[in-house]
N, C-alpha and C. Protein backbone atom coordinates (compact mmCIF):
# COMPACT_ATOMS: atom_id res chain seq x y z
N UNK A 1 0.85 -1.18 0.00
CA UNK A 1 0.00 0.00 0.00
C UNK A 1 0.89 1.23 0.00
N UNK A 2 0.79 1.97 -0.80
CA UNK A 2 1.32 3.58 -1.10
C UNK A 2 0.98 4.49 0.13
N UNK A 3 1.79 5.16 0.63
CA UNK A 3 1.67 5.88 1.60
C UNK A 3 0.29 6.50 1.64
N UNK A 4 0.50 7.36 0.28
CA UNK A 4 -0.47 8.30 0.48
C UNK A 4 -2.23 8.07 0.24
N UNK A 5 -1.91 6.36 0.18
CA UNK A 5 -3.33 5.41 0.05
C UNK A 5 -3.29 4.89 1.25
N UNK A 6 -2.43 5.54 2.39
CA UNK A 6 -2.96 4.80 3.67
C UNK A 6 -3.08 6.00 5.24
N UNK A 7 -3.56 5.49 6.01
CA UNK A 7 -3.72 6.91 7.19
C UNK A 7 -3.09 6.12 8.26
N UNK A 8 -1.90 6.41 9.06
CA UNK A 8 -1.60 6.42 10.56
C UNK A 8 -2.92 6.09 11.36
N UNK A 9 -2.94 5.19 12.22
CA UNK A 9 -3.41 4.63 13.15
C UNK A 9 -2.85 5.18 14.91
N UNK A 10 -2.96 5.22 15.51
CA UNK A 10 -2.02 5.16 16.72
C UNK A 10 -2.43 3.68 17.81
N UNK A 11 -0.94 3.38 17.85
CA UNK A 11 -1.24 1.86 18.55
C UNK A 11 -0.98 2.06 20.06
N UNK A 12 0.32 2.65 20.30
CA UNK A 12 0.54 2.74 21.65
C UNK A 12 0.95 4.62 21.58
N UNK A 13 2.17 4.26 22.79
CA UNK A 13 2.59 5.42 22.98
C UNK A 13 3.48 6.18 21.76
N UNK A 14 3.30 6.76 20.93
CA UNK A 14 4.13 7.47 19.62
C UNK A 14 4.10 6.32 18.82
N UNK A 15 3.55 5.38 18.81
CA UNK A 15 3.58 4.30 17.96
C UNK A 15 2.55 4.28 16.75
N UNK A 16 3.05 4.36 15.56
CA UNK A 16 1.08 3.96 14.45
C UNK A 16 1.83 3.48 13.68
N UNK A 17 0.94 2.79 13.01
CA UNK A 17 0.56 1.86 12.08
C UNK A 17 0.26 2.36 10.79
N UNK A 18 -0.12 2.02 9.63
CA UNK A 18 -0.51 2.64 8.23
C UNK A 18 -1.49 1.30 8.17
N UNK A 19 -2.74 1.94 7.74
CA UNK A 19 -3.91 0.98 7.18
C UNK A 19 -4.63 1.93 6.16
N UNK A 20 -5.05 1.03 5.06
CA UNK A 20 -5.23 1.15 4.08
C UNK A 20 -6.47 2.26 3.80
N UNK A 21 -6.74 3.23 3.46
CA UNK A 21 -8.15 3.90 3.23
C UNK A 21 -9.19 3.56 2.74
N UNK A 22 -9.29 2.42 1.80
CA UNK A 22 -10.08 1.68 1.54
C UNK A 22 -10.45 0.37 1.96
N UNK A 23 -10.36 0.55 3.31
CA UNK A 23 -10.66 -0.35 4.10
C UNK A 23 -11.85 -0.15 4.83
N UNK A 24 -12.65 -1.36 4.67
CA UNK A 24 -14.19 -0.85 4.88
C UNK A 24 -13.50 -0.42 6.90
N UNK A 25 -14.97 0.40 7.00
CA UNK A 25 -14.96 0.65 8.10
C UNK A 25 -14.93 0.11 9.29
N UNK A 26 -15.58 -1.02 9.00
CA UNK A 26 -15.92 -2.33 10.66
C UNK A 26 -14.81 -3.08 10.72
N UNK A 27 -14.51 -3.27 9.25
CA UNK A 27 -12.74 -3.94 9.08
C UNK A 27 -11.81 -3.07 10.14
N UNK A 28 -11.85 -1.34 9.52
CA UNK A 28 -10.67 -0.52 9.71
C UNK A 28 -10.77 -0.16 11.77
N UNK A 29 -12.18 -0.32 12.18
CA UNK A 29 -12.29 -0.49 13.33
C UNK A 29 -11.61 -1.36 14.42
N UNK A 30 -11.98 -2.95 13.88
CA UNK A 30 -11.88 -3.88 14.42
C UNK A 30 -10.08 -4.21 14.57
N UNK A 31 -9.65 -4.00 13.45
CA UNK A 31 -8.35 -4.02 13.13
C UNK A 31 -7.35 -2.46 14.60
N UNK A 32 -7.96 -1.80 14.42
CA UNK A 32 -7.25 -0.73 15.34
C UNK A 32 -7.56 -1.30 16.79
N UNK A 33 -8.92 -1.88 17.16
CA UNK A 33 -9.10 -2.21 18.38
C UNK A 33 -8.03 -2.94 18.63
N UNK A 34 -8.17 -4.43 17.77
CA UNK A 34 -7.35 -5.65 18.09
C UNK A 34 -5.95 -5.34 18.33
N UNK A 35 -5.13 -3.94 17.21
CA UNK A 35 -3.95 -3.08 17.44
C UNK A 35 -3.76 -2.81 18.65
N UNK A 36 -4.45 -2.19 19.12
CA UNK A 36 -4.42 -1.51 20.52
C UNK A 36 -4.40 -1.69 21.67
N UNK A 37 -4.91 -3.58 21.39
CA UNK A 37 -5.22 -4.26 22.59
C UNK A 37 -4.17 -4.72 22.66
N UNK A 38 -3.07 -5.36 21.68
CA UNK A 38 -2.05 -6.01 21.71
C UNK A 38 -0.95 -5.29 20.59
N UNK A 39 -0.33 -4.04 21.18
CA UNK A 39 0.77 -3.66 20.43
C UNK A 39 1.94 -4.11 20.81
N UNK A 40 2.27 -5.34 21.83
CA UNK A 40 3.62 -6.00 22.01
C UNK A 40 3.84 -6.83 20.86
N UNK A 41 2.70 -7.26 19.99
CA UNK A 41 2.92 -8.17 18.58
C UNK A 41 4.20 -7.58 18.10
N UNK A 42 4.00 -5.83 17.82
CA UNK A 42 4.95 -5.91 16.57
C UNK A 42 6.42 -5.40 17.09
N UNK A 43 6.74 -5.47 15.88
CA UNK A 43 8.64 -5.35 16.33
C UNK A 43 8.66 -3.61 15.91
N UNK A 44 9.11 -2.87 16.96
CA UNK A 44 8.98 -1.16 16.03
C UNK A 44 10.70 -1.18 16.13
N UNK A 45 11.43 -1.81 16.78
CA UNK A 45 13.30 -1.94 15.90
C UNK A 45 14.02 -2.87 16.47
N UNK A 46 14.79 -3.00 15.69
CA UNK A 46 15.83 -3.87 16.03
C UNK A 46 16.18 -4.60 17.68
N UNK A 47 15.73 -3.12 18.45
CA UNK A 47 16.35 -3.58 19.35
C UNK A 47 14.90 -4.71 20.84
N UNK A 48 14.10 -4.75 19.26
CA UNK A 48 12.92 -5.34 20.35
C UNK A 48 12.50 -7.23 19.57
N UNK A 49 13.59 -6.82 18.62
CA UNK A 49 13.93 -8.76 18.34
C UNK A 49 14.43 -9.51 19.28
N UNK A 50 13.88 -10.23 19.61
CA UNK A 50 14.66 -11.19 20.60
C UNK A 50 15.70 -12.07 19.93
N UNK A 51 16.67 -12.26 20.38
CA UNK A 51 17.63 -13.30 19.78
C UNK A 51 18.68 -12.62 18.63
N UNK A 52 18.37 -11.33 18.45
CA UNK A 52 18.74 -11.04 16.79
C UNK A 52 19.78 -10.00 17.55
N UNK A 53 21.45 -10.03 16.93
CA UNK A 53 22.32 -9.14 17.19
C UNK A 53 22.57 -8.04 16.06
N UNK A 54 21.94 -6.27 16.45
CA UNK A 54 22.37 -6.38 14.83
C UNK A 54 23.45 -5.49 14.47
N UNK A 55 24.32 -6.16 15.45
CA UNK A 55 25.94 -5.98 15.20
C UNK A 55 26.72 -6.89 13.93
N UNK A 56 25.93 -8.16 14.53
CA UNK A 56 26.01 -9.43 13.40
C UNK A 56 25.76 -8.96 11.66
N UNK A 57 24.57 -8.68 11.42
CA UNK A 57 23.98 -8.50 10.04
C UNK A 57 23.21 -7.79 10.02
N UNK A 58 22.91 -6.22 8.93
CA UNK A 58 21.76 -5.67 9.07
C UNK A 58 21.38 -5.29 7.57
N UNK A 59 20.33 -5.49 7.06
CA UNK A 59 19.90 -5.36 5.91
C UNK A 59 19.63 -4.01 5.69
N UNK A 60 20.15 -3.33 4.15
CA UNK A 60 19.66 -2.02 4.11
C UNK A 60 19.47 -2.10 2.33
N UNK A 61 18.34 -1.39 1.90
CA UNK A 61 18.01 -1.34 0.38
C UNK A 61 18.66 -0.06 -0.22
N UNK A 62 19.68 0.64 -1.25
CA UNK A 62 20.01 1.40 -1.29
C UNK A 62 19.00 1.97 -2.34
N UNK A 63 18.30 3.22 -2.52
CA UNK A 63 17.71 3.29 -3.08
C UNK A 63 18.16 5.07 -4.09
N UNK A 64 17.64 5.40 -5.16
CA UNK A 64 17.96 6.10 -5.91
C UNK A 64 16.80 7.35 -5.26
N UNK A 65 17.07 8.23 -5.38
CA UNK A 65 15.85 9.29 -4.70
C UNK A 65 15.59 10.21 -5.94
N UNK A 66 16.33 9.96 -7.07
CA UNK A 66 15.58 10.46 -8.39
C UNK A 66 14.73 9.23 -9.26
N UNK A 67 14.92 7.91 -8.93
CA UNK A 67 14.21 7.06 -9.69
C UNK A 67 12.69 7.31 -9.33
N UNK A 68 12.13 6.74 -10.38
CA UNK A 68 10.60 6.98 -10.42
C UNK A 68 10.28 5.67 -10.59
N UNK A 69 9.34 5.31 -9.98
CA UNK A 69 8.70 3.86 -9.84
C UNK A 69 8.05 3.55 -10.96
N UNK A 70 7.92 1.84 -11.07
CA UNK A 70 7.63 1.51 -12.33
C UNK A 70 6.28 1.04 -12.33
């Protein structure tokens, strides 16, 4: 989903999410509740992986900031 096809949510404290705008409403509801009830699900960095050093290996995409998407 394209940024600007999606709206910030807020899950916890400074924490949101991106969900889709065309997401029916009882969907886009139910989905923020269930967010909100349980925002330890997601990982917001590195340093909240368990097990993962990321001294070891860290993935980065280099990207062109004049390319235009295809």
């Amino acid at each position: 989903v394209k940024r600007e096809d999606s709206e910030p949510i807020l899950v916890g404290e400074g924490k949101t999410l991106q969900i889709g705008k065309v997401a029916i409403e009882q969907e886009k509801s139910d989905f923020i509740q269930l967010c909100q009830e349980f925002p330890d699900v997601f990982t917001w960095s590195y340093e909240d992986l368990r097990g993962f050093n990321p001294k070891l290996a860290q993935h980065t995409i280099e990207l062109d900031p004049d390319a235009k998407p295809i």
